[in-house]
Structures are given as C-alpha cells and as structure tokens.
C-alpha atoms as a PDB file:
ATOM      1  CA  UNK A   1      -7.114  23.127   3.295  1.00  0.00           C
ATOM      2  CA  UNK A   2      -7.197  19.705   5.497  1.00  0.00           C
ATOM      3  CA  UNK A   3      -8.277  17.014   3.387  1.00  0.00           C
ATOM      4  CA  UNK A   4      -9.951  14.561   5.356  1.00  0.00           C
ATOM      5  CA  UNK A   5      -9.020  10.742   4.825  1.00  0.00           C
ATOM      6  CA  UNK A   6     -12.091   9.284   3.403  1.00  0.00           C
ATOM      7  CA  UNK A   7     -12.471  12.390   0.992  1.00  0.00           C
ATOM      8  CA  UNK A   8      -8.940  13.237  -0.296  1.00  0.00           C
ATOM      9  CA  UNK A   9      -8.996  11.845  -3.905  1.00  0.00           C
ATOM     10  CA  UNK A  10     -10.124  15.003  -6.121  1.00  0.00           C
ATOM     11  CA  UNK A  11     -11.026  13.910  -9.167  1.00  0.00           C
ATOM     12  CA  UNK A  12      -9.151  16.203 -11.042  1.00  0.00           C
ATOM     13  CA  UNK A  13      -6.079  14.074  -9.755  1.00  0.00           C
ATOM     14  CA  UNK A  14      -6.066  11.263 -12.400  1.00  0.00           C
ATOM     15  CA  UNK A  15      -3.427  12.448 -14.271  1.00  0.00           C
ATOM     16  CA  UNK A  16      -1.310  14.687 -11.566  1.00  0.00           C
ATOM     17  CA  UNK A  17       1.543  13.649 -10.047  1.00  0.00           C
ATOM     18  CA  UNK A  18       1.019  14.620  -6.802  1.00  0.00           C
ATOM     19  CA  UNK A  19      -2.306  13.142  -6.092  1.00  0.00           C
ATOM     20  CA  UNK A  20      -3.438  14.599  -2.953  1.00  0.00           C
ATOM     21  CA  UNK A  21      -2.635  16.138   0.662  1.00  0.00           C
ATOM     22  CA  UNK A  22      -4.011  14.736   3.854  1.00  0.00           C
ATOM     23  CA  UNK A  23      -2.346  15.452   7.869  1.00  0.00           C
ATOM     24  CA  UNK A  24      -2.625  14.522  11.259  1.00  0.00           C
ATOM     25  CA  UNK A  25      -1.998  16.464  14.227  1.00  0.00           C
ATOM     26  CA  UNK A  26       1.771  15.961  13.895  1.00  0.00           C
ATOM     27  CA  UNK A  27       2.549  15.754  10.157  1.00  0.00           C
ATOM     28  CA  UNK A  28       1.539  16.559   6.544  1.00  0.00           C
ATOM     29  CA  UNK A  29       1.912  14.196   3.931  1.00  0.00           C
ATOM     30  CA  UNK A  30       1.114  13.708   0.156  1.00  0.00           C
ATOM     31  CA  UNK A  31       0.240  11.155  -2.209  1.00  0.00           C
ATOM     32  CA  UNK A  32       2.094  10.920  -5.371  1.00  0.00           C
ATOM     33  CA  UNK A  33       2.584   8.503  -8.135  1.00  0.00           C
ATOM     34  CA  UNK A  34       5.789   6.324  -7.858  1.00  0.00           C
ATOM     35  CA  UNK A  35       8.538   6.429 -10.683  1.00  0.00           C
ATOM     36  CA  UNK A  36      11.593   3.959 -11.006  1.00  0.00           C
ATOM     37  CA  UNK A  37      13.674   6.489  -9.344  1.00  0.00           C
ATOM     38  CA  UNK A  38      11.780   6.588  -5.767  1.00  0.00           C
ATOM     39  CA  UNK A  39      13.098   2.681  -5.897  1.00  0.00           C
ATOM     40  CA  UNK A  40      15.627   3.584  -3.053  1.00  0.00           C
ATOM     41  CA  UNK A  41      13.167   4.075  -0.850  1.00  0.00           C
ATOM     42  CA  UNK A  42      10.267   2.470  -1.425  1.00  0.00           C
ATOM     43  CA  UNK A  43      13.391  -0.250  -0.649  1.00  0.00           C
ATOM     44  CA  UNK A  44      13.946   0.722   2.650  1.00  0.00           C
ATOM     45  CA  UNK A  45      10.173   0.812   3.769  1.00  0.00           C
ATOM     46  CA  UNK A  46      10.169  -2.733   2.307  1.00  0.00           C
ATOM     47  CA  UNK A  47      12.999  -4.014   4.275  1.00  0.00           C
ATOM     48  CA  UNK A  48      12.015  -2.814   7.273  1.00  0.00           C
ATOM     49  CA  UNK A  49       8.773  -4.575   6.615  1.00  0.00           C
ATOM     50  CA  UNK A  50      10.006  -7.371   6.013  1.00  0.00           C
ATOM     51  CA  UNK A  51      12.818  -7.713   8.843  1.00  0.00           C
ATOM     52  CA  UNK A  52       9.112  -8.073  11.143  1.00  0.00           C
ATOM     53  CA  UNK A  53       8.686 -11.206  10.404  1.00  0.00           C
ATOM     54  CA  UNK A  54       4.749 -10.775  10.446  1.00  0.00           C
ATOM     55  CA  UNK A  55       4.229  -8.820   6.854  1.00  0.00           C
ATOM     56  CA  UNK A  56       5.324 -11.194   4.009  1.00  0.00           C
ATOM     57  CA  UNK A  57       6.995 -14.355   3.427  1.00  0.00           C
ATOM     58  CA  UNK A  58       9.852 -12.334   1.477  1.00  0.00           C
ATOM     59  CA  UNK A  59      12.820 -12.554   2.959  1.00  0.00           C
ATOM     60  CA  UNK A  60      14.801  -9.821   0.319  1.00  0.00           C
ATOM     61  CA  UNK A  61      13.007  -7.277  -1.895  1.00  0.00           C
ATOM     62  CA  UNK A  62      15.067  -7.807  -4.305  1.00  0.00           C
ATOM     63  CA  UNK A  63      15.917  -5.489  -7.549  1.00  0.00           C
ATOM     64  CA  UNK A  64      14.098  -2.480  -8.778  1.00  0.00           C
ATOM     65  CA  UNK A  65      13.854  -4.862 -12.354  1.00  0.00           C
ATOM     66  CA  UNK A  66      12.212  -7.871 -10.055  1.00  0.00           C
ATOM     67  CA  UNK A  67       9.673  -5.360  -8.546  1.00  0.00           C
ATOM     68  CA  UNK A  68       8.484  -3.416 -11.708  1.00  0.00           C
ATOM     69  CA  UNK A  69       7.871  -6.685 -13.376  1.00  0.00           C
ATOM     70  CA  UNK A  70       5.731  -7.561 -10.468  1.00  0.00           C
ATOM     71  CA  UNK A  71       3.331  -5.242 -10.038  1.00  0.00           C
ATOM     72  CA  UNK A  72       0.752  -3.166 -12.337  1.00  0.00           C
ATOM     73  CA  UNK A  73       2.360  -0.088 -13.376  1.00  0.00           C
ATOM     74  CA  UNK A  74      -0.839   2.479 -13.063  1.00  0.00           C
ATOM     75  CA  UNK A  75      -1.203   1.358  -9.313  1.00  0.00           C
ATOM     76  CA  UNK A  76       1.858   2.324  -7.810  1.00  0.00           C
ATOM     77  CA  UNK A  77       1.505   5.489  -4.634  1.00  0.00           C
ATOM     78  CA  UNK A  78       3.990   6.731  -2.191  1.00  0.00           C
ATOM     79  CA  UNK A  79       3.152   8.945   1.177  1.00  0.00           C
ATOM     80  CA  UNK A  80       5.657  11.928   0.840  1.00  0.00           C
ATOM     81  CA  UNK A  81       5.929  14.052   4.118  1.00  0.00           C
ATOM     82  CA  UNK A  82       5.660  17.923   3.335  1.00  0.00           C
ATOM     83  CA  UNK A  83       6.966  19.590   6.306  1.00  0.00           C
ATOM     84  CA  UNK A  84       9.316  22.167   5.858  1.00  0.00           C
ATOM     85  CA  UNK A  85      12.991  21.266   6.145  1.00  0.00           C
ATOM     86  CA  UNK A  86      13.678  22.069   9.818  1.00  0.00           C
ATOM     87  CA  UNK A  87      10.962  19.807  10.968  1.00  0.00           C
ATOM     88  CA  UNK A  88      12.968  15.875  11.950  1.00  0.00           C
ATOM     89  CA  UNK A  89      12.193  13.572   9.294  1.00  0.00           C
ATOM     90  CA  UNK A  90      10.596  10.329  10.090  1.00  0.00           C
ATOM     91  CA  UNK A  91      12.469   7.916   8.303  1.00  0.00           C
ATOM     92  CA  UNK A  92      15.801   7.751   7.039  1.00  0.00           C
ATOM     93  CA  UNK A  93      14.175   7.814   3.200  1.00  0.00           C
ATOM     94  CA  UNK A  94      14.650  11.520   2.320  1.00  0.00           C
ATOM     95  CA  UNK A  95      14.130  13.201  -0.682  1.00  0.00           C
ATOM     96  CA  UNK A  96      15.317  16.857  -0.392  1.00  0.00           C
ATOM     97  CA  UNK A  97      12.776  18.423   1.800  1.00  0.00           C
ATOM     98  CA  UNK A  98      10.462  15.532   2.272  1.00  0.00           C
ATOM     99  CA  UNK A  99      10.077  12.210   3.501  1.00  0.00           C
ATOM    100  CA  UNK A 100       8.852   8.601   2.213  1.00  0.00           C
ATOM    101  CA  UNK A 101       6.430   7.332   4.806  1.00  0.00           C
ATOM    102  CA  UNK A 102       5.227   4.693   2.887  1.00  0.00           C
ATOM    103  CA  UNK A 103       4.019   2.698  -0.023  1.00  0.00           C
ATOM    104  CA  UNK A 104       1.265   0.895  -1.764  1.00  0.00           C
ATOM    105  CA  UNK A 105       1.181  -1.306  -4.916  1.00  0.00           C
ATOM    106  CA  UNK A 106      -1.004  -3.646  -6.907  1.00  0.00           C
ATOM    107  CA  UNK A 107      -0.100  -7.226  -8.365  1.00  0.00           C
ATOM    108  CA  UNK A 108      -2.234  -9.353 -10.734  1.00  0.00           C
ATOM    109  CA  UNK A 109      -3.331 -12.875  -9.022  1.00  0.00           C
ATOM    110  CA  UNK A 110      -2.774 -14.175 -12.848  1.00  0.00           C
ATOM    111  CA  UNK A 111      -2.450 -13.551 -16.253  1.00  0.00           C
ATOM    112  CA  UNK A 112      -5.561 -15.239 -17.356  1.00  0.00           C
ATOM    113  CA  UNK A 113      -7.842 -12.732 -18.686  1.00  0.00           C
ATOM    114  CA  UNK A 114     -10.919 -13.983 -16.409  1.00  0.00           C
ATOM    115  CA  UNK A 115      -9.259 -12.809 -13.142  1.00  0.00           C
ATOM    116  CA  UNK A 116      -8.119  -9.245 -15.169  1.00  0.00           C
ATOM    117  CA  UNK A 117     -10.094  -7.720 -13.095  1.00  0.00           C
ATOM    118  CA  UNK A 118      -8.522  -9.481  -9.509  1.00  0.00           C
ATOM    119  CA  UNK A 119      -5.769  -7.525  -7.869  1.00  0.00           C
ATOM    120  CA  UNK A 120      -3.730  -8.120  -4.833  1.00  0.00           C
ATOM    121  CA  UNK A 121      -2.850  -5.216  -2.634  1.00  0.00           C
ATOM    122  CA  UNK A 122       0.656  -4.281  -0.946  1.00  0.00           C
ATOM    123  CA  UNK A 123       0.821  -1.322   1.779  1.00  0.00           C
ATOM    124  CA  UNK A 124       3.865  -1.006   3.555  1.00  0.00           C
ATOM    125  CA  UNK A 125       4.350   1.948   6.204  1.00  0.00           C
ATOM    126  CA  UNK A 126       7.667   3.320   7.537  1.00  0.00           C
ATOM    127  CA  UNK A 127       7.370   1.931  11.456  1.00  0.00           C
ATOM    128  CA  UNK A 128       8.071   5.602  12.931  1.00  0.00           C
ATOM    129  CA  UNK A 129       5.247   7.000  10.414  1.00  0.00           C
ATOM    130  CA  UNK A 130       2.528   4.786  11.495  1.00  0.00           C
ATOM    131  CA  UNK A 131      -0.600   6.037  13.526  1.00  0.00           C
ATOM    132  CA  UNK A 132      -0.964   8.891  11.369  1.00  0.00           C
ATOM    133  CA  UNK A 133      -3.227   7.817   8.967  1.00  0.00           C
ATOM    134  CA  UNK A 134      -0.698   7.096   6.167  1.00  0.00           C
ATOM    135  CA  UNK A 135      -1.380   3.138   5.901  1.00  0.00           C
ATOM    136  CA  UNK A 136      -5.439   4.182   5.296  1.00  0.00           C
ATOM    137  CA  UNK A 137      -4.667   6.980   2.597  1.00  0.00           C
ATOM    138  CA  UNK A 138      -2.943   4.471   0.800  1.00  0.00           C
ATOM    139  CA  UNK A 139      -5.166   1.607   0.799  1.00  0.00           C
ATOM    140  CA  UNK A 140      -7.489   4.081  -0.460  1.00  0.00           C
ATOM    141  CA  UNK A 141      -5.394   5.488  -3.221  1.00  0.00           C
ATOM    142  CA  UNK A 142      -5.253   1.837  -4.310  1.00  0.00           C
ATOM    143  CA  UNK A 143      -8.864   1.275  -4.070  1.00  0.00           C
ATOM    144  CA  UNK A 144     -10.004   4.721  -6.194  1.00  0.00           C
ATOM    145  CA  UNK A 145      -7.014   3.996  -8.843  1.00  0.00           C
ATOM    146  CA  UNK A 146      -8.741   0.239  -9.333  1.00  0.00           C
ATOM    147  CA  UNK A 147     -11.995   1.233  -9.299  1.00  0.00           C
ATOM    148  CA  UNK A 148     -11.118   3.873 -11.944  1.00  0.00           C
ATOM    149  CA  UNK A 149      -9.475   0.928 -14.132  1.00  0.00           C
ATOM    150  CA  UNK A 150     -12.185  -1.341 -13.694  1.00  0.00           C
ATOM    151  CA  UNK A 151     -10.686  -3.665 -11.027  1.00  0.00           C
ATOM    152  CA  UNK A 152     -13.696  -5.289  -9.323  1.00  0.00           C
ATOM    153  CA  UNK A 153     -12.074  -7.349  -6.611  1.00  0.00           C
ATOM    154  CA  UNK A 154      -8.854  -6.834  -4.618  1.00  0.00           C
ATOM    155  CA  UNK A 155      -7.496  -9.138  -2.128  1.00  0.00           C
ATOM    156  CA  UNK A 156      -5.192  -8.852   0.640  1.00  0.00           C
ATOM    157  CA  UNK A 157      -3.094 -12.181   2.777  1.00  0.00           C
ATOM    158  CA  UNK A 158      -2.201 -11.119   6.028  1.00  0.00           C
ATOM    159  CA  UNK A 159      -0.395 -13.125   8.689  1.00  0.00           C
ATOM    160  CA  UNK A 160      -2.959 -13.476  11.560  1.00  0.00           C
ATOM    161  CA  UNK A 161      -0.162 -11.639  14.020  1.00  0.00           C
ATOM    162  CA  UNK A 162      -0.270  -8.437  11.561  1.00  0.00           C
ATOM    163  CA  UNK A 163      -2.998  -7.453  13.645  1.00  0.00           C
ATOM    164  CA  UNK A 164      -2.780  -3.599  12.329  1.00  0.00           C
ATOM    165  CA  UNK A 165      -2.793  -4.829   8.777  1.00  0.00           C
ATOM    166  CA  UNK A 166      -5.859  -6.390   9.440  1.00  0.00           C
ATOM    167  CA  UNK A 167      -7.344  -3.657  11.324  1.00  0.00           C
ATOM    168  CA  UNK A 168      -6.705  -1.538   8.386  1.00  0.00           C
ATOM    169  CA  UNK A 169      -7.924  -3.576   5.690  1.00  0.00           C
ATOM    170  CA  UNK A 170     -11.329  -4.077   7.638  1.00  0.00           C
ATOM    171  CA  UNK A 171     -11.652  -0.387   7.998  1.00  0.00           C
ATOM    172  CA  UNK A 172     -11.457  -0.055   4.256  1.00  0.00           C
ATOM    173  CA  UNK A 173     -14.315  -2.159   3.161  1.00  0.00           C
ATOM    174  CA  UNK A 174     -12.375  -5.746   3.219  1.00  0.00           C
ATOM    175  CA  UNK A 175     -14.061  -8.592   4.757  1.00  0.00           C
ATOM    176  CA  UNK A 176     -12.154 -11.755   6.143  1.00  0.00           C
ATOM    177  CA  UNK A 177     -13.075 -14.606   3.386  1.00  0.00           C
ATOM    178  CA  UNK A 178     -10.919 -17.709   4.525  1.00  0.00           C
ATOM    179  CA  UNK A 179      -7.916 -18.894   6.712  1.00  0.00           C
ATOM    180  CA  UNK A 180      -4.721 -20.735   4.751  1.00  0.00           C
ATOM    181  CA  UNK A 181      -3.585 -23.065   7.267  1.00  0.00           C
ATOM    182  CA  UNK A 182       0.519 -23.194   7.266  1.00  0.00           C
ATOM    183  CA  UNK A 183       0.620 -21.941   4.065  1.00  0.00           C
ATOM    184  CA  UNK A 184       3.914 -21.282   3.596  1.00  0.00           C
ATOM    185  CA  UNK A 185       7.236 -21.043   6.477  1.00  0.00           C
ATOM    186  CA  UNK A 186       9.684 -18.374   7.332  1.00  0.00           C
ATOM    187  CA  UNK A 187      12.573 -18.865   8.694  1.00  0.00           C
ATOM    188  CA  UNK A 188      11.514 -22.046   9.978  1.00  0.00           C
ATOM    189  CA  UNK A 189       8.193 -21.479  11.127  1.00  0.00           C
ATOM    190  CA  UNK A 190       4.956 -22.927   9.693  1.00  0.00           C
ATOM    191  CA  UNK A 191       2.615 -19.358   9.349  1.00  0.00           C
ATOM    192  CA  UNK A 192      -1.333 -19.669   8.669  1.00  0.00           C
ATOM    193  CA  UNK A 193      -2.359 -16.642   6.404  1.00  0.00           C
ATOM    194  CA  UNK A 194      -5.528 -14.734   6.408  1.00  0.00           C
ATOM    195  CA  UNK A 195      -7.448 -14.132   3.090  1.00  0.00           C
ATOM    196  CA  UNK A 196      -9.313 -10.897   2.411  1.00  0.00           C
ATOM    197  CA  UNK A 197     -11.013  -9.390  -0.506  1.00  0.00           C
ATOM    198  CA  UNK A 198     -13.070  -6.363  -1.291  1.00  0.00           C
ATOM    199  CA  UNK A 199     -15.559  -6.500  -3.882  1.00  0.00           C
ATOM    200  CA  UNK A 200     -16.285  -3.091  -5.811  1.00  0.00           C
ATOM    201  CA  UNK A 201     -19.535  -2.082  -5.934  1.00  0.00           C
ATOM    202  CA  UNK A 202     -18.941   0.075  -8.990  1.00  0.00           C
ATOM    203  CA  UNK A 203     -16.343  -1.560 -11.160  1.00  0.00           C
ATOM    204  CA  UNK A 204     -17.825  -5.007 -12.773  1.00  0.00           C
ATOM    205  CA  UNK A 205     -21.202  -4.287 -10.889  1.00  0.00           C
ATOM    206  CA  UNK A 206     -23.162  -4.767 -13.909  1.00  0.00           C
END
C-alpha cells in the first residue's frame, strides 16, 4: 500500500521500529527510529550538509558522544530507502540492502522547565535524495513524535539562502516569526538567520 505523505504515521507505530513507508515515483523509503549505531551515517548526511555553507553554522559534526548529548533521545528518525538490492543507491550511506536518505532530530532550547515543552528541529537530506518527499516525511515524523510527548512549540533557524528549508518548514505548518540580523559568521561571513516556530494545536492547547 502507498502511504501518502500527510497520512503515513499509523498509530500503531509508537513503539515499532520501523515507523512507516511512504514513495515517490522513483523510490521507496521508510521511517525508522535512530540507534547509536546508524551514527556513521547520519554523519555523512550531516557533513554534506554542512560543507553547503547555507544549513548551519557548524563547521564539524563532531562525535557520536557530542551528538547524543545534544539532542532528545525519543525524537530521533532516519529515511531508509527499501529498494531491492539491484536498484543504485542514492547515497554512499548503505546499510545492507538499503539506503540513509536522511535525518531528523530534536534539541531542547533550554533546560529550564518553563520552555520543556520548546523544541528545536534538525532535518538534514542526502543532496541526491532530495525532491522525493523525504525532507517533508521527516519534519512530520518530528512533529507527530512531539505532539505525542506533549511538545507544544517547535522552532526552526534557517539561513535566508536555504530557500528549500524554508519552503519545507512553511509547508508543514511553520510560520516565519522574526529575522536575526548577522547573528552569527561562517567562515568569515556575517549570516542573518530566519526564526520559525510552529505552535501545536493539540499539545499544551489547554
């Protein structure tokens, strides 16, 4: 069965592994849960990322140690391609039969217990795997996993230039809330960033 985008989370999924399966015209993916051994390549999605220029002031994604400490560990989903074996992979992040087209985490804006409920999403998407959907069923794992926890706002910062990022994010229900001038510099250059958020209207609604 072809799960459409906007309706692939089953609800029976909350405690399965491999989440759900969506496809375009040209590939079949899932979403699953991340563990501390897909680090390898959720690595080399990141890297690529961040060799753009245009996706985070990073410049190094460090260890597997630095990452796990970073983000919330019940908000963590890859996009594994399912094609069978003699179909090319996509990206150079294999595992056995599939593929890692991308990733998407949360982080916590702070430890104070008032913003408990404030989360700030990362989606990353392997450059020869985008157009297919992938960067959207991701964004929307994030959202249905945080609304499930009781997350009621999640915010995104997006270099202006990311121009798909922000296509993306607007598509999912995030709405442009402020503009950071020069907020921080990357190799040199002074970048403005864009703040988004997207307010549940089920989790903290009451």
């Amino acid at each position: 069965m072809t799960i459409k985008p906007r309706d692939w989370w089953p609800l029976h999924a909350k405690t399965s592994r491999d989440l759900a399966r969506t496809e375009s015209s040209h590939m079949k993916y899932a979403i699953v849960e991340m563990s501390p051994g897909d680090w390898a390549h959720v690595r080399v999605i990141y890297e690529e990322g961040i060799s753009t220029g245009c996706a985070t002031f990073e410049t190094d994604p460090g260890t597997w140690d630095k990452w796990d400490a970073a983000h919330l560990k019940a908000h963590r989903f890859m996009a594994r391609r399912t094609s069978p074996a003699s179909e090319p992979l996509v990206t150079g992040a294999s595992v056995g039969d599939s593929s890692i087209l991308g990733w998407a985490a949360l982080v916590p804006v702070s430890n104070r217990p008032v913003y408990a409920g404030v989360a700030e999403v990362s989606v990353y998407v392997a450059s020869k795997s985008q157009g297919h959907g992938v960067g959207r069923a991701l964004l929307e794992a994030l959202i249905a996993s945080a609304e499930r926890a009781g997350i009621w706002t999640l915010q995104a910062l997006i270099f202006p230039e990311n121009r798909p990022s922000l296509a993306l994010h607007l598509r999912c229900g995030f709405r442009e809330v402020g503009r950071r001038d020069k907020l921080g510099k990357l190799y040199g250059k002074w970048h403005d960033v864009l703040l988004l958020e997207r307010r549940s209207k089920v989790a903290g609604a009451g």
